[in-house]
Protein backbone atom coordinates (compact mmCIF):
# COMPACT_ATOMS: atom_id res chain seq x y z
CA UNK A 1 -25.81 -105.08 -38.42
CA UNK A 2 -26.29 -106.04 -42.18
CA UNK A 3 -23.22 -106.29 -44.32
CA UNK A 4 -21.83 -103.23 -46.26
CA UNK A 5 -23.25 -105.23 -49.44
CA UNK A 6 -27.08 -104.48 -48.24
CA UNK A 7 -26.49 -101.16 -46.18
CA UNK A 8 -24.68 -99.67 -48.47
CA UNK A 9 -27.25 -100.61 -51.57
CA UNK A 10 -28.86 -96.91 -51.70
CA UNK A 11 -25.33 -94.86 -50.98
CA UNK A 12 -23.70 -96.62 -53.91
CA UNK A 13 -26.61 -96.81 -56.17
CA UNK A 14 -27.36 -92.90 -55.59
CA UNK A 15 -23.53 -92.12 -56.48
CA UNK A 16 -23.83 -94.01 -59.42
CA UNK A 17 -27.30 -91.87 -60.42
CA UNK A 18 -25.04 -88.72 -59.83
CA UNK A 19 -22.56 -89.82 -62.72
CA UNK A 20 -24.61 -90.62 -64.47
CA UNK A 21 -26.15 -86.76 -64.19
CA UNK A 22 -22.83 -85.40 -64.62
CA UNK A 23 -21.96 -87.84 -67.85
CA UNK A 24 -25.43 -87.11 -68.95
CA UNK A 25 -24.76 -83.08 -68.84
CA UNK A 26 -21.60 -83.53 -70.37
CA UNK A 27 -22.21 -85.29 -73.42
CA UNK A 28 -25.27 -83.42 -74.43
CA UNK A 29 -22.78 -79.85 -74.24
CA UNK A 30 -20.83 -81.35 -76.49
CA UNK A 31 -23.58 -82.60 -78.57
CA UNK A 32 -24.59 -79.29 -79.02
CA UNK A 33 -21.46 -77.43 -79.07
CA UNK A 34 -19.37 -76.54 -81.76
CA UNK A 35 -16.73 -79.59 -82.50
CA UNK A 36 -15.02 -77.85 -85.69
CA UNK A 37 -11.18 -76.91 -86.51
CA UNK A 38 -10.96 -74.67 -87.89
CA UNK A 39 -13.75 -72.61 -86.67
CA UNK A 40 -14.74 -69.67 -89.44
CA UNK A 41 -16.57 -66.65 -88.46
CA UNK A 42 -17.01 -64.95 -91.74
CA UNK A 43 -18.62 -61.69 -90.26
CA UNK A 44 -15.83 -61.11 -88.83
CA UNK A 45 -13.43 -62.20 -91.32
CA UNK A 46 -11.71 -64.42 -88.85
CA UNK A 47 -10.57 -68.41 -88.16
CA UNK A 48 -9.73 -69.62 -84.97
CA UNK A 49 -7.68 -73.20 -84.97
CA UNK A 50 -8.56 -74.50 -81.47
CA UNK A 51 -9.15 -78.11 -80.50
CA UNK A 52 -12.93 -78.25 -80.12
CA UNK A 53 -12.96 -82.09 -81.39
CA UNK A 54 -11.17 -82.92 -78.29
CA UNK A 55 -13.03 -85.99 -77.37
CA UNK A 56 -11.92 -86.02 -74.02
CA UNK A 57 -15.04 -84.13 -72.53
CA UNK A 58 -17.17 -87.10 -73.47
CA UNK A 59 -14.34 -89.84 -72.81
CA UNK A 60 -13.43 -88.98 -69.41
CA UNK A 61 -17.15 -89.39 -67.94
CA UNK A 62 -17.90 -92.17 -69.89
CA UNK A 63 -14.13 -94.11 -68.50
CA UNK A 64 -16.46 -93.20 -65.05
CA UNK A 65 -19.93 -94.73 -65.96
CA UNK A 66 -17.69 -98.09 -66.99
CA UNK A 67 -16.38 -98.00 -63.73
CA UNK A 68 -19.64 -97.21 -61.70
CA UNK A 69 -21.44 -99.74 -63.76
CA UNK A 70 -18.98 -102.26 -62.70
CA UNK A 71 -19.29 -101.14 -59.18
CA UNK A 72 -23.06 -101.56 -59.24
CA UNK A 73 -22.44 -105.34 -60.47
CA UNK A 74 -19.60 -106.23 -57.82
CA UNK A 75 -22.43 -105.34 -55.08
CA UNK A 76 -25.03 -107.58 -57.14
CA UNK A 77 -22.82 -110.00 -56.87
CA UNK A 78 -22.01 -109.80 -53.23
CA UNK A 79 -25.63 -109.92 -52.26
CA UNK A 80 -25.82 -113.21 -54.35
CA UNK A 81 -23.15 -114.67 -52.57
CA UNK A 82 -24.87 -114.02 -49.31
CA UNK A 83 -28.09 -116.03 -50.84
CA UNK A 84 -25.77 -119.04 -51.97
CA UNK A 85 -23.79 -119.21 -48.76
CA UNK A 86 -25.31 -120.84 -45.77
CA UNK A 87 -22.98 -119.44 -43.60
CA UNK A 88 -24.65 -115.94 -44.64
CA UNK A 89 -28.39 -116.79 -45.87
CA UNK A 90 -30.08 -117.00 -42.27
CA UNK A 91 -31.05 -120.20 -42.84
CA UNK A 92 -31.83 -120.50 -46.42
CA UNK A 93 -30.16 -124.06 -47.47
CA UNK A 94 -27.12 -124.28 -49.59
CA UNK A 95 -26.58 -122.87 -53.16
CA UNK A 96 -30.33 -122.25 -52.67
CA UNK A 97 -31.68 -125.69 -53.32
CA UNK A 98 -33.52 -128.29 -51.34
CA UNK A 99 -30.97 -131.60 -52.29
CA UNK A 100 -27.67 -129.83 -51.51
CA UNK A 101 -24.74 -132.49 -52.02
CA UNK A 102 -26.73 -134.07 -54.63
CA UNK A 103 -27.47 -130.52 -56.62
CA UNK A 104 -25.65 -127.72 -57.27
CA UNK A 105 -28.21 -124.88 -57.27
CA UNK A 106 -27.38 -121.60 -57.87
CA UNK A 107 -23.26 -122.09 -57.16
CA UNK A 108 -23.11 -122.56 -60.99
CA UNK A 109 -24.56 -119.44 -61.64
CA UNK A 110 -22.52 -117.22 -59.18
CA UNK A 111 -19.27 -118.39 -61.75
CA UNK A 112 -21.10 -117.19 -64.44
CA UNK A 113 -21.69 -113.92 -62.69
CA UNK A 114 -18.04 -113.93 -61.81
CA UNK A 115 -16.71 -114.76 -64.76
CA UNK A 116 -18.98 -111.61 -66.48
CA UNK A 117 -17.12 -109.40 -63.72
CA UNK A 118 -14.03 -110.44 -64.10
CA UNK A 119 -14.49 -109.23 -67.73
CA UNK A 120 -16.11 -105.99 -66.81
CA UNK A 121 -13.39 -105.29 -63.94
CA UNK A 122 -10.53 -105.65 -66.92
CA UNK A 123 -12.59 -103.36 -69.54
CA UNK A 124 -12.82 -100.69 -66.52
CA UNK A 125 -9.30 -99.70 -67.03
CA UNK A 126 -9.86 -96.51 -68.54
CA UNK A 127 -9.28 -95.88 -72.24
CA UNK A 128 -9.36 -92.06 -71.97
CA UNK A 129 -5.22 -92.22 -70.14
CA UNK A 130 -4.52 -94.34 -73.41
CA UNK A 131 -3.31 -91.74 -75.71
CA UNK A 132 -0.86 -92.71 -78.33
CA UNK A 133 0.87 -90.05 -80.51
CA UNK A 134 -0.01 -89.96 -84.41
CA UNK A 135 0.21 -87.74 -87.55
CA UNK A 136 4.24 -87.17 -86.85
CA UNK A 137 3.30 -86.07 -83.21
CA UNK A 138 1.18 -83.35 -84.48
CA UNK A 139 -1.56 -85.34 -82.47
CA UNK A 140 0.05 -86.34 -79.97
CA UNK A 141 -2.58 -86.31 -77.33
CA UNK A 142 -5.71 -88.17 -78.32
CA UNK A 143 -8.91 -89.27 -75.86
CA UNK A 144 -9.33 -92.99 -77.46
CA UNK A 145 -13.17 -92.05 -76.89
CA UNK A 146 -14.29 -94.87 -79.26
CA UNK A 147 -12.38 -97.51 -77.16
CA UNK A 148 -14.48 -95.81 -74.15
CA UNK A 149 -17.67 -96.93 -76.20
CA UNK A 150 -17.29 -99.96 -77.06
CA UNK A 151 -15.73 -101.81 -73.73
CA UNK A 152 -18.77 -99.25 -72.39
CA UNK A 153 -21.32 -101.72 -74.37
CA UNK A 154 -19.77 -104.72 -73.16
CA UNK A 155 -19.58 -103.17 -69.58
CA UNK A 156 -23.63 -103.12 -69.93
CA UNK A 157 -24.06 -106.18 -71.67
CA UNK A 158 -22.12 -107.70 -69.16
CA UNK A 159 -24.24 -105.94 -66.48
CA UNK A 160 -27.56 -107.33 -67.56
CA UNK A 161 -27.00 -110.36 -67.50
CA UNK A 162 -25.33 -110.34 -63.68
CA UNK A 163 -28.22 -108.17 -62.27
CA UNK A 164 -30.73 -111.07 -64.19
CA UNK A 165 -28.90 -113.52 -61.96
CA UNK A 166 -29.13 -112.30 -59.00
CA UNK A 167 -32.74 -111.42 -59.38
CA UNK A 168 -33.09 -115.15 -60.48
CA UNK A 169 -31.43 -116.28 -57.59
CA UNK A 170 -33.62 -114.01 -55.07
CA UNK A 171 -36.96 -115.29 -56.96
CA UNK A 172 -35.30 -118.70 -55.57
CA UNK A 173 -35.22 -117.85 -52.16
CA UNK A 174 -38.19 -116.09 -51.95
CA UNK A 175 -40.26 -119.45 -52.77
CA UNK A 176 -37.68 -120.97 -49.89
CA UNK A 177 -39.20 -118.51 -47.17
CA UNK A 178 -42.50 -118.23 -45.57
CA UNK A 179 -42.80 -114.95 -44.76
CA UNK A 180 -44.92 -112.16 -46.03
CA UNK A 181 -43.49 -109.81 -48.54
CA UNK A 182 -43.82 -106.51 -49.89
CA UNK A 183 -46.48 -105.14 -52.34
CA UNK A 184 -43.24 -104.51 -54.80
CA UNK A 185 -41.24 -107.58 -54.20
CA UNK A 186 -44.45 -109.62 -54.88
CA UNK A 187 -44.72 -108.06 -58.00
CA UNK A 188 -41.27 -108.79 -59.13
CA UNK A 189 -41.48 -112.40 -58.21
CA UNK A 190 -44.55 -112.75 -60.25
CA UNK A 191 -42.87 -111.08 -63.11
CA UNK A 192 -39.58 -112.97 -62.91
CA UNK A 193 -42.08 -116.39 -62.79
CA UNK A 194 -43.27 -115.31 -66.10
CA UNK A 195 -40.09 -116.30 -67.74
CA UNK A 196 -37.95 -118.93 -65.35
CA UNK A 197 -39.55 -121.66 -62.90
CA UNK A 198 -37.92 -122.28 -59.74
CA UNK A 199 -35.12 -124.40 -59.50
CA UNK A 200 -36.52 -127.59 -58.21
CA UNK A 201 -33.34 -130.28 -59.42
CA UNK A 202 -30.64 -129.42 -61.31
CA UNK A 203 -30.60 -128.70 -64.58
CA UNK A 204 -28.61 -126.35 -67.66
CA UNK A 205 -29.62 -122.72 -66.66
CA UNK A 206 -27.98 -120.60 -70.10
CA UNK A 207 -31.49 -120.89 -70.91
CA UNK A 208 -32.80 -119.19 -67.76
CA UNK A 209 -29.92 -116.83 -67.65
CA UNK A 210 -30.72 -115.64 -70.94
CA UNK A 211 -34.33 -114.84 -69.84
CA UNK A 212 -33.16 -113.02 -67.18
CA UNK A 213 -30.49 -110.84 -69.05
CA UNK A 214 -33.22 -109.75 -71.57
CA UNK A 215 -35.81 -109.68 -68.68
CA UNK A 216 -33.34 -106.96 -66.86
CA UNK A 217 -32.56 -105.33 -70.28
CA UNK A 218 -36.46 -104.31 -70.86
CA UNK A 219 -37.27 -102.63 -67.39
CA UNK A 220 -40.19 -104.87 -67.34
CA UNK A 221 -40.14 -105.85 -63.57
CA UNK A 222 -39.29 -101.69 -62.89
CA UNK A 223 -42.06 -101.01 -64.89
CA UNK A 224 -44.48 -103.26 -63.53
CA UNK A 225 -43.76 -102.51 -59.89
CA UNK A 226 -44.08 -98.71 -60.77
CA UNK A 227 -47.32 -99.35 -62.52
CA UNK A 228 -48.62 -100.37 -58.74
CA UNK A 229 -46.30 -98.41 -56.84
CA UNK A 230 -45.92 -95.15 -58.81
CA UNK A 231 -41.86 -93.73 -59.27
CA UNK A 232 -39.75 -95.43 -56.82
CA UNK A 233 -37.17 -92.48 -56.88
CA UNK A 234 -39.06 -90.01 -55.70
């Protein structure tokens, strides 16, 4: 049987769809509900002090998309491990290049992905169980929701570019293999060629890792392949 890292591709990547439903839902009720304190109703002659700016509605499922995000980019980076290893790759050679011991390949690459995990994993610690009394402990229980944001954007950032590497790295081994692909993977490949050239001998790859982040980043290879294949959700 395949690894948990390719059999389990759909299971995690639909749970992560499903949060990002529920964190969807949940920060467009409180877009649209009433965040004031007090709250006046001057029909009725009345104010209510209540604690509608409670960010923790929006903090809490936002802490969760961090997390799933990082989840999705632990698995990318598991399958890229299995293309680098040869002990894994059925047969593709070393670190995904043809003068292993002379050339590194892709092994550089894999730190870098690594290293931008290692990051994410740390900003994943969630900011909404962070609360730290103010205002003479009349608030005394705060969501840190704009700490949730911003490690959020570097979560992403972070994301791009380790999803861009391993779709680098399986443009690689596709041009290693003779065997006939997909409609869709074609498609990719030919899209991912656009921008980096296969990795022939060594050389610095920011360059191509940069490509690929942005390449990831504008949904061009999803939007080509749909433009063949129609919505590959549904």
């Amino acid at each position: 049987q395949d690894a948990y890292s390719l059999r389990s591709t759909p299971q995690v990547i639909g749970s992560v769809h499903d949060a990002l439903d529920y964190a969807v839902k949940q920060i467009e009720i409180e877009l649209n509900g009433v965040g004031d304190n007090p709250i006046f109703i001057p029909k009725d002659n009345i104010q209510l002090s209540g604690a509608n700016f409670q960010g923790t509605p929006v903090s809490l499922p936002m802490d969760m998309i961090g997390a799933a995000l990082t989840m999705i980019c632990v698995l990318s980076e598991r399958r890229l491990n299995r293309l680098n290893n040869p002990a894994l790759s059925s047969n593709l050679p070393p670190f995904l290049t043809k003068g292993a011991g002379m050339f590194s390949g892709m092994m550089l690459s894999q730190y870098t992905a690594d290293t931008l995990i290692v990051e994410q994993r740390i900003l994943s610690a969630p900011a909404s169980i962070q609360s730290i009394p103010a205002a003479a402990d009349q608030e005394d229980f705060v969501s840190m929701g704009m700490n949730t944001a911003l490690k959020n954007l570097q979560i992403l950032d972070n994301a791009y570019g380790i999803l861009g590497i391993e779709f680098f790295a399986a443009a690689q081994a596709l041009d290693l293999r003779n065997h006939k692909y997909g409609k869709g993977v074609m498609l990719g490949h030919k899209v991912i060629r656009k921008y980096v050239d296969f990795l022939d001998i060594d050389r610095p790859l920011y360059n191509d890792h940069n490509k690929m982040k942005n390449l990831v980043k504008s949904c061009e290879i999803l939007e080509e392949v749909e433009l063949s294949l129609g919505d590959i959700y549904n």
